[in-house]
PDB file of N, CA and C in Angstrom:
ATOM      1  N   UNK A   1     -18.826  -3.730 -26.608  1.00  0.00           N
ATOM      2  CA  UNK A   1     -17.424  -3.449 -26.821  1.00  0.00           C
ATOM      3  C   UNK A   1     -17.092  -2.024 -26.379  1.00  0.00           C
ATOM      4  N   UNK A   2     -17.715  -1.146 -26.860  1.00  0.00           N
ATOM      5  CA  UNK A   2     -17.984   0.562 -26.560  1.00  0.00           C
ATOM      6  C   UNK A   2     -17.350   0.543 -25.272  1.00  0.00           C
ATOM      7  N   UNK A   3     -18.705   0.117 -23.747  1.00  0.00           N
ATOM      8  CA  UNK A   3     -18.631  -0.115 -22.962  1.00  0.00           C
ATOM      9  C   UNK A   3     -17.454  -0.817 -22.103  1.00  0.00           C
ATOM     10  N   UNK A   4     -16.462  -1.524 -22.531  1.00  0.00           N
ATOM     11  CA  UNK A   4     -15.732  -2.917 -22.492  1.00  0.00           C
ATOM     12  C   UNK A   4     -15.031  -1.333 -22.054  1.00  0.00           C
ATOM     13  N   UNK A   5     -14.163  -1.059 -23.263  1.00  0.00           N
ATOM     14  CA  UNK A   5     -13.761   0.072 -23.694  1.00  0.00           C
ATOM     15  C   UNK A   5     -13.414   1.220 -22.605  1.00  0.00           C
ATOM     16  N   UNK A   6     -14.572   1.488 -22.227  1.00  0.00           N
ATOM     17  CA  UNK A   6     -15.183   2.850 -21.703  1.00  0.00           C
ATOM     18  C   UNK A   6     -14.244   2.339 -20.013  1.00  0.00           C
ATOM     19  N   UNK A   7     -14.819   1.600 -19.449  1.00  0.00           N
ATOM     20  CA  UNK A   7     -14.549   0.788 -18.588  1.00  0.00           C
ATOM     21  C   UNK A   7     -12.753   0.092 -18.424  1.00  0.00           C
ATOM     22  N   UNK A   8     -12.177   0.135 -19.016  1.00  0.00           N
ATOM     23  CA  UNK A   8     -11.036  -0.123 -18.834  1.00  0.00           C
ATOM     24  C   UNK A   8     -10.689   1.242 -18.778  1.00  0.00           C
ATOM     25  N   UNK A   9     -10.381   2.148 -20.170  1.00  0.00           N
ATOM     26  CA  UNK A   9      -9.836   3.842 -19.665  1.00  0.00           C
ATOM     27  C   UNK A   9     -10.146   4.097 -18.336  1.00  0.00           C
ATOM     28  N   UNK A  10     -11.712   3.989 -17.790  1.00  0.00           N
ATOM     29  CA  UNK A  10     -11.614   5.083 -16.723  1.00  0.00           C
ATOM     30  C   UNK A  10     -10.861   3.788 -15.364  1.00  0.00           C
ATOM     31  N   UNK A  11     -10.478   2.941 -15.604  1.00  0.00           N
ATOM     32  CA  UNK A  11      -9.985   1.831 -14.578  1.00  0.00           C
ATOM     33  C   UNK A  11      -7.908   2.249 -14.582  1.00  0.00           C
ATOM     34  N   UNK A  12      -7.533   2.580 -16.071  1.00  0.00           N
ATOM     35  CA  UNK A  12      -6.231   3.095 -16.020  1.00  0.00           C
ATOM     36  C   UNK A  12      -6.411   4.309 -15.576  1.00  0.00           C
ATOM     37  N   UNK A  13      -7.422   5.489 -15.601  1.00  0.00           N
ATOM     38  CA  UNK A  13      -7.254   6.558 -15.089  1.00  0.00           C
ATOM     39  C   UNK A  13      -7.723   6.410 -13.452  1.00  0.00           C
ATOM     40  N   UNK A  14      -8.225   6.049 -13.058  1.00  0.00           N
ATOM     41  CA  UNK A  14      -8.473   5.618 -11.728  1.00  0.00           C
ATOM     42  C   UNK A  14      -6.960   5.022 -11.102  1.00  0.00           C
ATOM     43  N   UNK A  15      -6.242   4.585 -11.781  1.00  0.00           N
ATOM     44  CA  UNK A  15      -5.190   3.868 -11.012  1.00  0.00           C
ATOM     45  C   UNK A  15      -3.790   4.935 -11.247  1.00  0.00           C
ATOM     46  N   UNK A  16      -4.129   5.409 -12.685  1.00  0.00           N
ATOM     47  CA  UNK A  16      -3.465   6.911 -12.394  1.00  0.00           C
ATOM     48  C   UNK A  16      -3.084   7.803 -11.541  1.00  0.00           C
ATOM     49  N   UNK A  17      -4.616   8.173 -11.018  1.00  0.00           N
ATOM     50  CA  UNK A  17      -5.273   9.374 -10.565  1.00  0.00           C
ATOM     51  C   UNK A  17      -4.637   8.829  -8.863  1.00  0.00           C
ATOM     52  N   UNK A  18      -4.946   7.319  -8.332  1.00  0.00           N
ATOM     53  CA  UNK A  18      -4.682   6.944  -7.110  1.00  0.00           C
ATOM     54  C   UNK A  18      -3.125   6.955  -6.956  1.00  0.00           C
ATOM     55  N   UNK A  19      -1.848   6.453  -8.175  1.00  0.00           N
ATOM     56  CA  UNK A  19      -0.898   6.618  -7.364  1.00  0.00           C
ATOM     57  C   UNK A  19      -0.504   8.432  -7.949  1.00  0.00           C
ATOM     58  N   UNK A  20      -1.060   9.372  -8.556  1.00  0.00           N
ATOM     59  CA  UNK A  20      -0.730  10.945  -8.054  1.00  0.00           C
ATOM     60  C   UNK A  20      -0.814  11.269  -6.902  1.00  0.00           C
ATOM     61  N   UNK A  21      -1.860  10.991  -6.405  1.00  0.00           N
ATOM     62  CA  UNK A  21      -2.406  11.069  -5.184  1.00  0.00           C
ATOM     63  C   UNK A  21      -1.820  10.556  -3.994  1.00  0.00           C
ATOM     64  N   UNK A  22      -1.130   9.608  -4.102  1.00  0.00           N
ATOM     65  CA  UNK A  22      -0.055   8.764  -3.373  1.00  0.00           C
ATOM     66  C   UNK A  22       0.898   9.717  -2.523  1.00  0.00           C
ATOM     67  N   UNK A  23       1.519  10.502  -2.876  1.00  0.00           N
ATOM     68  CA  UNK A  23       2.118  11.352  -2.205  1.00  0.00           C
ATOM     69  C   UNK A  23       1.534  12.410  -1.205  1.00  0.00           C
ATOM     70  N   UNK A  24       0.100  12.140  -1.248  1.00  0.00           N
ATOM     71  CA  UNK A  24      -0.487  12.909   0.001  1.00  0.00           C
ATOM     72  C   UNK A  24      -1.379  11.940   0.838  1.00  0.00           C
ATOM     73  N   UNK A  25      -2.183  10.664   0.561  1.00  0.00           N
ATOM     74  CA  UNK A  25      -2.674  10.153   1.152  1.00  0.00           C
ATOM     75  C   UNK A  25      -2.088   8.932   1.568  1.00  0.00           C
ATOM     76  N   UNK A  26      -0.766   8.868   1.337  1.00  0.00           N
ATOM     77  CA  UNK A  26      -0.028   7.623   1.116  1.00  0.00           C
ATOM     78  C   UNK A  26      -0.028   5.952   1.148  1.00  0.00           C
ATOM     79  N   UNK A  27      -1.233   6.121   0.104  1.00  0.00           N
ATOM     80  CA  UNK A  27      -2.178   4.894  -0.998  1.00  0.00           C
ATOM     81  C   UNK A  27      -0.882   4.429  -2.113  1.00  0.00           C
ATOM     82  N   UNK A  28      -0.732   3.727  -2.198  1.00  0.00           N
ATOM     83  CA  UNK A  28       0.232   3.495  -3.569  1.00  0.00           C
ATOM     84  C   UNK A  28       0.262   2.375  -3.870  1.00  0.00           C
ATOM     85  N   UNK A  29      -0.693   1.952  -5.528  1.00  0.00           N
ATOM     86  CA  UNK A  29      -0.324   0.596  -5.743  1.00  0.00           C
ATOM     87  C   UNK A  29       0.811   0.539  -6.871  1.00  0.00           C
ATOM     88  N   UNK A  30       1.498  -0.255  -6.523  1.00  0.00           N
ATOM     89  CA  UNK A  30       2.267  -0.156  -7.993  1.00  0.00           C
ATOM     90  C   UNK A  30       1.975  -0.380  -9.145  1.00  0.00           C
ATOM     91  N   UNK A  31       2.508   0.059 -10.379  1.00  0.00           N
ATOM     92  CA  UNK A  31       1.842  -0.767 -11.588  1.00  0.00           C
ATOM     93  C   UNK A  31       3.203  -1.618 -12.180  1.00  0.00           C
ATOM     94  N   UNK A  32       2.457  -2.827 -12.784  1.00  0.00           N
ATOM     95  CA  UNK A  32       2.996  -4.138 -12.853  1.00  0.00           C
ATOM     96  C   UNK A  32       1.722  -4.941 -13.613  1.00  0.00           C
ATOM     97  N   UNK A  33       1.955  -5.977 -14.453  1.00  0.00           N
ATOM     98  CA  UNK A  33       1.069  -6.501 -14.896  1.00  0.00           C
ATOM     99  C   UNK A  33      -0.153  -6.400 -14.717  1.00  0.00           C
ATOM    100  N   UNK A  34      -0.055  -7.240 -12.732  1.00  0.00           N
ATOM    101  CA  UNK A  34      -1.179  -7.731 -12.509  1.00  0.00           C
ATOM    102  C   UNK A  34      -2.203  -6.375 -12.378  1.00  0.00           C
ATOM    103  N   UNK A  35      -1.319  -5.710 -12.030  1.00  0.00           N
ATOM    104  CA  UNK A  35      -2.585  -4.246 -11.276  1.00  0.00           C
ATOM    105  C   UNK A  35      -2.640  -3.512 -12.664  1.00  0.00           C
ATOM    106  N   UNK A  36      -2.014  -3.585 -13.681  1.00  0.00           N
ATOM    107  CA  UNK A  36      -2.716  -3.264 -15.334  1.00  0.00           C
ATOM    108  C   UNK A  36      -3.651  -3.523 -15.494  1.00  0.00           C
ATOM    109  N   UNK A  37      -3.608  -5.458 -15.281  1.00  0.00           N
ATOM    110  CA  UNK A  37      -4.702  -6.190 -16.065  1.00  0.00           C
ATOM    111  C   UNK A  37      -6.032  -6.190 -15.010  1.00  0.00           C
ATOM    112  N   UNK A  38      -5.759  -5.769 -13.955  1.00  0.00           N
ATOM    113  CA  UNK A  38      -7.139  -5.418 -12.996  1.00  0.00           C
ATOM    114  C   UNK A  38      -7.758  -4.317 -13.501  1.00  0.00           C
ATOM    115  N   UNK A  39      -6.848  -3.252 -13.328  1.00  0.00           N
ATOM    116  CA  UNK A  39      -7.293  -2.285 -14.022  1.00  0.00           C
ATOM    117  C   UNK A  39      -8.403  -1.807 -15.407  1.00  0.00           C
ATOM    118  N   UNK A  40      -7.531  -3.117 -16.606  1.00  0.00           N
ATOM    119  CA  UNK A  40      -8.421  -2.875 -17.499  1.00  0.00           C
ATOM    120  C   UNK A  40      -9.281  -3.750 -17.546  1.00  0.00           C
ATOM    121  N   UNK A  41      -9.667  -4.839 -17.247  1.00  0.00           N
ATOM    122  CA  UNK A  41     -10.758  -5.864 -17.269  1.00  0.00           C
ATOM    123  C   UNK A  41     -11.388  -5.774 -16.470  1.00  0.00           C
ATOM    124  N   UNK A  42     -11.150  -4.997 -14.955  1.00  0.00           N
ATOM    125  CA  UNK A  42     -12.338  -4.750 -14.174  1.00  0.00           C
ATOM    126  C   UNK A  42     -12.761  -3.903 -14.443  1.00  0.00           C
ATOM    127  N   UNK A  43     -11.927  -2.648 -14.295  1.00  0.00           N
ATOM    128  CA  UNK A  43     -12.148  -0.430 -14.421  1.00  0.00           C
ATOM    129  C   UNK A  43     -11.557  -0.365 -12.794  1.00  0.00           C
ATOM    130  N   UNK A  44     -12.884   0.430 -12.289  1.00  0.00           N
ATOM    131  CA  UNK A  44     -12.782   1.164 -11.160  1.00  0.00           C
ATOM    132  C   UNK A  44     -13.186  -0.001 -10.228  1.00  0.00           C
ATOM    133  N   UNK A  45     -13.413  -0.808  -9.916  1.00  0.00           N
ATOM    134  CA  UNK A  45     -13.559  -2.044  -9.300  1.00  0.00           C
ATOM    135  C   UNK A  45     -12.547  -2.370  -8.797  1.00  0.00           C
ATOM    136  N   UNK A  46     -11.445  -3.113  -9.959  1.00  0.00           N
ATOM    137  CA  UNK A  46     -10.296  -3.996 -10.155  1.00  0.00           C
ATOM    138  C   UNK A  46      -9.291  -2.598  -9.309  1.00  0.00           C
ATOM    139  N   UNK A  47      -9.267  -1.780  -9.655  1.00  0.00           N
ATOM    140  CA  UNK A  47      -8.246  -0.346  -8.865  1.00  0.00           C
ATOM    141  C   UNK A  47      -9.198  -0.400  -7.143  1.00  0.00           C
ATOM    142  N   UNK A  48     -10.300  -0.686  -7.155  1.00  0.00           N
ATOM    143  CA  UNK A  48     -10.204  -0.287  -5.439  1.00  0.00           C
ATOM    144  C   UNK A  48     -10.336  -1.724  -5.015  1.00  0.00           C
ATOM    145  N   UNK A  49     -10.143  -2.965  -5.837  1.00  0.00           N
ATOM    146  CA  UNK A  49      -9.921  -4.066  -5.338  1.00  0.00           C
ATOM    147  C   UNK A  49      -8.317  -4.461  -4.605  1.00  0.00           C
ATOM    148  N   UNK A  50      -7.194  -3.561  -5.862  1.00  0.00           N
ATOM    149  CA  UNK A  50      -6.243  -3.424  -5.495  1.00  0.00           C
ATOM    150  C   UNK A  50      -5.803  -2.171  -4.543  1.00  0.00           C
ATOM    151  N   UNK A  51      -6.337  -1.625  -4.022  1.00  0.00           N
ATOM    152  CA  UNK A  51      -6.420  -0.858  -2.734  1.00  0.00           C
ATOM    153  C   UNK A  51      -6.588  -1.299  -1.402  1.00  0.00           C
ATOM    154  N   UNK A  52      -7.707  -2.145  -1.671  1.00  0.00           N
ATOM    155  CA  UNK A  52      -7.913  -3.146  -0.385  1.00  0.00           C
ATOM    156  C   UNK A  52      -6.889  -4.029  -0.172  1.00  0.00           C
ATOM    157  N   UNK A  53      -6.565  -5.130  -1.326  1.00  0.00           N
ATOM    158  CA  UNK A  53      -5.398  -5.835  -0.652  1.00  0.00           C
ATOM    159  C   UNK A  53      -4.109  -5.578  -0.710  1.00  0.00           C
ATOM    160  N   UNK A  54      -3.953  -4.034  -1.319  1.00  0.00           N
ATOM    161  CA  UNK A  54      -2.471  -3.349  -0.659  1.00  0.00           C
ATOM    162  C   UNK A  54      -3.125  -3.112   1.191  1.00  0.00           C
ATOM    163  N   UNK A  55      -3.966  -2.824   1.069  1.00  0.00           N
ATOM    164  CA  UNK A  55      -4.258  -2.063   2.533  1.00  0.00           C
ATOM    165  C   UNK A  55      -4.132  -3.495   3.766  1.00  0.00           C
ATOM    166  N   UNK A  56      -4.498  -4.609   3.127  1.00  0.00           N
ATOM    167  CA  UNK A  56      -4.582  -5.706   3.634  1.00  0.00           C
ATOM    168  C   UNK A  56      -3.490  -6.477   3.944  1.00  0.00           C
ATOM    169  N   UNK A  57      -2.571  -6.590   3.067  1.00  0.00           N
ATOM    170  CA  UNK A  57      -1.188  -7.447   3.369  1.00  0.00           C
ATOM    171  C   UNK A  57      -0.645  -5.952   3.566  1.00  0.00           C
TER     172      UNK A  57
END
């Protein structure tokens, strides 16, 4: 659970951290449900999963 835990925060701060960053590398996913719930049930996975298929479509 700890872990579960641990792993979702650093997945909202990862998706944080990517759209701050947005304004210089111009990466931007939006947040909206789906890229929440990636966020917290994957972590840092589910955030560069949704990187790829912004980058993709």
């Amino acid at each position: 659970m700890k872990g579960f835990l641990l792993s979702a925060a650093l997945g909202f701060v990862a998706l944080a951290l990517v759209n701050l960053c947005g304004a210089y590398t111009g990466v931007l996913v939006p947040v909206n449900r789906l890229s929440l719930g990636a966020a917290g049930l994957l972590g840092v996975p589910g955030v560069t999963l949704l990187i790829l298929l912004n980058a993709m479509l």
